[in-house]
Protein backbone atom coordinates (compact mmCIF):
# COMPACT_ATOMS: atom_id res chain seq x y z
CA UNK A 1 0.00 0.00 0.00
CA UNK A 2 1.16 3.27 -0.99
CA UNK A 3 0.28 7.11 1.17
CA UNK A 4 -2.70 8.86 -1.10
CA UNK A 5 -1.98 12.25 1.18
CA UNK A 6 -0.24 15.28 0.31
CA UNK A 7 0.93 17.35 2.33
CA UNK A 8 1.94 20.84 2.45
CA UNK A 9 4.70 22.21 4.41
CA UNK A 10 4.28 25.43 4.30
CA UNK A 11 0.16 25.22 5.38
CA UNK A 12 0.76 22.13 7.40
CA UNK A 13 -2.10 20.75 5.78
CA UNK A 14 -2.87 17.01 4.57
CA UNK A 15 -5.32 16.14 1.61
CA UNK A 16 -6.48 13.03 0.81
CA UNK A 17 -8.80 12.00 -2.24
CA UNK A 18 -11.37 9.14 -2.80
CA UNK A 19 -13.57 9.03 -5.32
CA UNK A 20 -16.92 6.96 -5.29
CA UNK A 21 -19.05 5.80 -7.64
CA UNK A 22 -22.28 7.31 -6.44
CA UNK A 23 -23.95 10.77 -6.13
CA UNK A 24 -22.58 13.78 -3.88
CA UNK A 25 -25.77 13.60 -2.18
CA UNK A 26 -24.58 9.88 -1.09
CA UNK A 27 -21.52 10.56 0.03
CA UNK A 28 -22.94 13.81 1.76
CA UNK A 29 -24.98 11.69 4.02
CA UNK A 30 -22.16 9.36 4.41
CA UNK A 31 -20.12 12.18 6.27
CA UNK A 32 -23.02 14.43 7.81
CA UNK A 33 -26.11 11.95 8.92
CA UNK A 34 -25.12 10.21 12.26
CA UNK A 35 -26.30 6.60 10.92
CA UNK A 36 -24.24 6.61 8.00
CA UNK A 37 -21.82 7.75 10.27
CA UNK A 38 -21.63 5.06 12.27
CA UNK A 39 -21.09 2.94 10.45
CA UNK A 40 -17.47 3.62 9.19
CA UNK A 41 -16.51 6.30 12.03
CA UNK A 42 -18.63 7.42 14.82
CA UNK A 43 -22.13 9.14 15.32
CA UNK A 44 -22.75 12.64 16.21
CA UNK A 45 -25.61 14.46 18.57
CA UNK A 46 -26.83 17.51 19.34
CA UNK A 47 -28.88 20.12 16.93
CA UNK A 48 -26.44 21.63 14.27
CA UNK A 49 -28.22 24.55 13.36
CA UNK A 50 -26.34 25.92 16.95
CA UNK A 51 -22.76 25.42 15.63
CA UNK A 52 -21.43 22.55 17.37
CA UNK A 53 -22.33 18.66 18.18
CA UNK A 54 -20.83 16.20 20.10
CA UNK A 55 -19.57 13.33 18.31
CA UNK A 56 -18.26 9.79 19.58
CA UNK A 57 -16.17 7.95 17.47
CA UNK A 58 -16.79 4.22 17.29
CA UNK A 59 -14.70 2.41 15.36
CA UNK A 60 -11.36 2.77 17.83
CA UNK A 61 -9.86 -0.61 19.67
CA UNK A 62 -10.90 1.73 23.08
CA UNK A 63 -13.75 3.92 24.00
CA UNK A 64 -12.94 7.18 22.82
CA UNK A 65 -15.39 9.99 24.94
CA UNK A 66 -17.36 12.57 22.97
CA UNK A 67 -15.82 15.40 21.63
CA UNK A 68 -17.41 19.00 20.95
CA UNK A 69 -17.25 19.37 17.26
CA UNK A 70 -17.87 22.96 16.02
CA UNK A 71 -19.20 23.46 12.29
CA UNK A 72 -17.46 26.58 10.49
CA UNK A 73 -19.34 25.93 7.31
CA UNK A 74 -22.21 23.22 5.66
CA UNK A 75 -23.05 24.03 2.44
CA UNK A 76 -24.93 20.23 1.55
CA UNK A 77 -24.12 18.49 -0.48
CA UNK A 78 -20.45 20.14 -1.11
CA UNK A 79 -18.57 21.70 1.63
CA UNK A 80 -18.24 20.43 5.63
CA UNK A 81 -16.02 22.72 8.10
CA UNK A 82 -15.44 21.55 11.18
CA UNK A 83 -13.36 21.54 14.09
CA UNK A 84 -12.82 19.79 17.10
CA UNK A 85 -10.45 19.81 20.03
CA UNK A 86 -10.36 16.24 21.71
CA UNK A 87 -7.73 13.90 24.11
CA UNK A 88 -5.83 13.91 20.67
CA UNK A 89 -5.25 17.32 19.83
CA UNK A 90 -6.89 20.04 17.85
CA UNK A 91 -8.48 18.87 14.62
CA UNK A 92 -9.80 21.59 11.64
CA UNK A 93 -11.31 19.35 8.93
CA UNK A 94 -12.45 19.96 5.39
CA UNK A 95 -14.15 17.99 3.15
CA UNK A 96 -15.21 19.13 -0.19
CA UNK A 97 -16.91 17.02 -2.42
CA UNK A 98 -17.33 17.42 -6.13
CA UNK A 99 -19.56 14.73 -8.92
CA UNK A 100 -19.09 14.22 -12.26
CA UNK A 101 -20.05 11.68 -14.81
CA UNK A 102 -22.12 9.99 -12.05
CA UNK A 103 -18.61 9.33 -9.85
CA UNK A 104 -17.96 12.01 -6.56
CA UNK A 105 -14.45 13.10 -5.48
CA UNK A 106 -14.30 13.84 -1.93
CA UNK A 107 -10.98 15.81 -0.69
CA UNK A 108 -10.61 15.99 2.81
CA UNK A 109 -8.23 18.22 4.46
CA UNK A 110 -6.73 18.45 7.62
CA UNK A 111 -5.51 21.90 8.63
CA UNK A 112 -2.64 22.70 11.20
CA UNK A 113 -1.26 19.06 11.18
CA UNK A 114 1.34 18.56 14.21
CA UNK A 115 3.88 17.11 12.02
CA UNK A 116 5.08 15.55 14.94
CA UNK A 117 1.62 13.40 14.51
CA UNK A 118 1.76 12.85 10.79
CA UNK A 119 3.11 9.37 11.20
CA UNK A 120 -0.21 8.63 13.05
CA UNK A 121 -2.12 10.82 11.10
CA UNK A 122 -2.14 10.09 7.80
CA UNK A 123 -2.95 6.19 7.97
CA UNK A 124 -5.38 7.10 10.15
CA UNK A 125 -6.87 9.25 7.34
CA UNK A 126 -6.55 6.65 4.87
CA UNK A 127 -8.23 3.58 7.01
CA UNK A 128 -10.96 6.21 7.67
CA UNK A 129 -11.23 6.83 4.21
CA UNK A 130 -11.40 3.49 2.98
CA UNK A 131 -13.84 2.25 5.22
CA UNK A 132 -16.09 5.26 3.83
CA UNK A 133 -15.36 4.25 0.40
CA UNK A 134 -16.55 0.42 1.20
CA UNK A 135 -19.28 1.76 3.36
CA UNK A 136 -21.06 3.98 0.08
CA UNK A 137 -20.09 0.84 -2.20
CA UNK A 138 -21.55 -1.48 0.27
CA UNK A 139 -18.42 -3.69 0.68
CA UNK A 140 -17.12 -4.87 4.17
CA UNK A 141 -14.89 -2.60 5.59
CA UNK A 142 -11.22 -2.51 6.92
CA UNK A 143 -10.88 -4.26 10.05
CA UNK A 144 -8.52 -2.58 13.23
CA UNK A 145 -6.54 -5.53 12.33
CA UNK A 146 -6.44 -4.32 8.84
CA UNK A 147 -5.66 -0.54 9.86
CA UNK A 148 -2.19 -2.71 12.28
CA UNK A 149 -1.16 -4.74 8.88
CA UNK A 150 -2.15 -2.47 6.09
CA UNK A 151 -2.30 0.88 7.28
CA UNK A 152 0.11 1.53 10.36
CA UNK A 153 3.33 0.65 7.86
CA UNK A 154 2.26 3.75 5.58
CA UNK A 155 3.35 5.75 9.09
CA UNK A 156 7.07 6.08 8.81
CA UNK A 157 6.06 7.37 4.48
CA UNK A 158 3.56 10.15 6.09
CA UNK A 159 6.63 10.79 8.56
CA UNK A 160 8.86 11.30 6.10
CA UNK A 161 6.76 13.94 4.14
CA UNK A 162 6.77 16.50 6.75
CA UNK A 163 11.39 17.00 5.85
């Protein structure tokens, strides 16, 4: 397996792509309705007209406790900005999708990375990813044993891209 992020130095951001074939509104719901959500990441609750929701992430070897989300921007079905500071750091995510030809791109990026965390980061992003990608196609999705034999030897390649 080869790293799908970039990342930029000089923004300390990371982008990843996936591309789907289904409709924007599909993946939209994959990212933003809580039971979609759950079923490749977490679920959220509270009322997001106010700004901010609490989400719990599920799909972690150990309970992970809520975390206050706060939504910058949620233009449906293109644009989700959010931001979250949790027991792993501060987190400013992007996701942008765009369809064409009856396929969706989604580009998520994560702004501010502490390229001390890269290593961790990006193979997180990229098990995350994938299990959205099998979720929308209806596939089975990566295992946490997958993410330890498949994903976690991407780290020292996502290390490497913050010299």
């Amino acid at each position: 397996m080869t790293p799908t992020g970039i990342f930029d130095a000089d923004n300390r951001t990371l982008s990843l792509q996936r591309e789907f074939a289904a409709s924007a509104p599909d993946v939209w719901a994959g990212i933003t309705e809580s039971e979609r959500l759950a079923r490749w990441f977490g679920t959220w609750t509270g009322d997001p007209s106010t700004g901010r929701i609490m989400v719990t992430m599920n799909a972690e070897a150990e309970a992970v406790p809520p975390a206050p989300y706060e939504i910058h921007a949620c233009e449906p079905p293109h644009r989700l900005d959010v931001s979250a500071i949790d027991e792993y750091g501060q987190w400013r995510l992007v996701a942008e999708l765009v369809e064409a030809d009856g396929r969706t791109t989604l580009t998520l990026r994560q702004e501010d990375v502490d390229t001390d965390t890269l290593g961790e980061t990006g193979p997180g992003w990229e098990w995350y990813l994938d299990r959205l990608v099998a979720d929308v196609a209806g596939t089975p999705l990566p295992s946490l044993a997958d993410f330890d034999d498949e994903y976690m030897p991407l780290a020292a390649a996502y290390a490497a891209l913050s010299s």
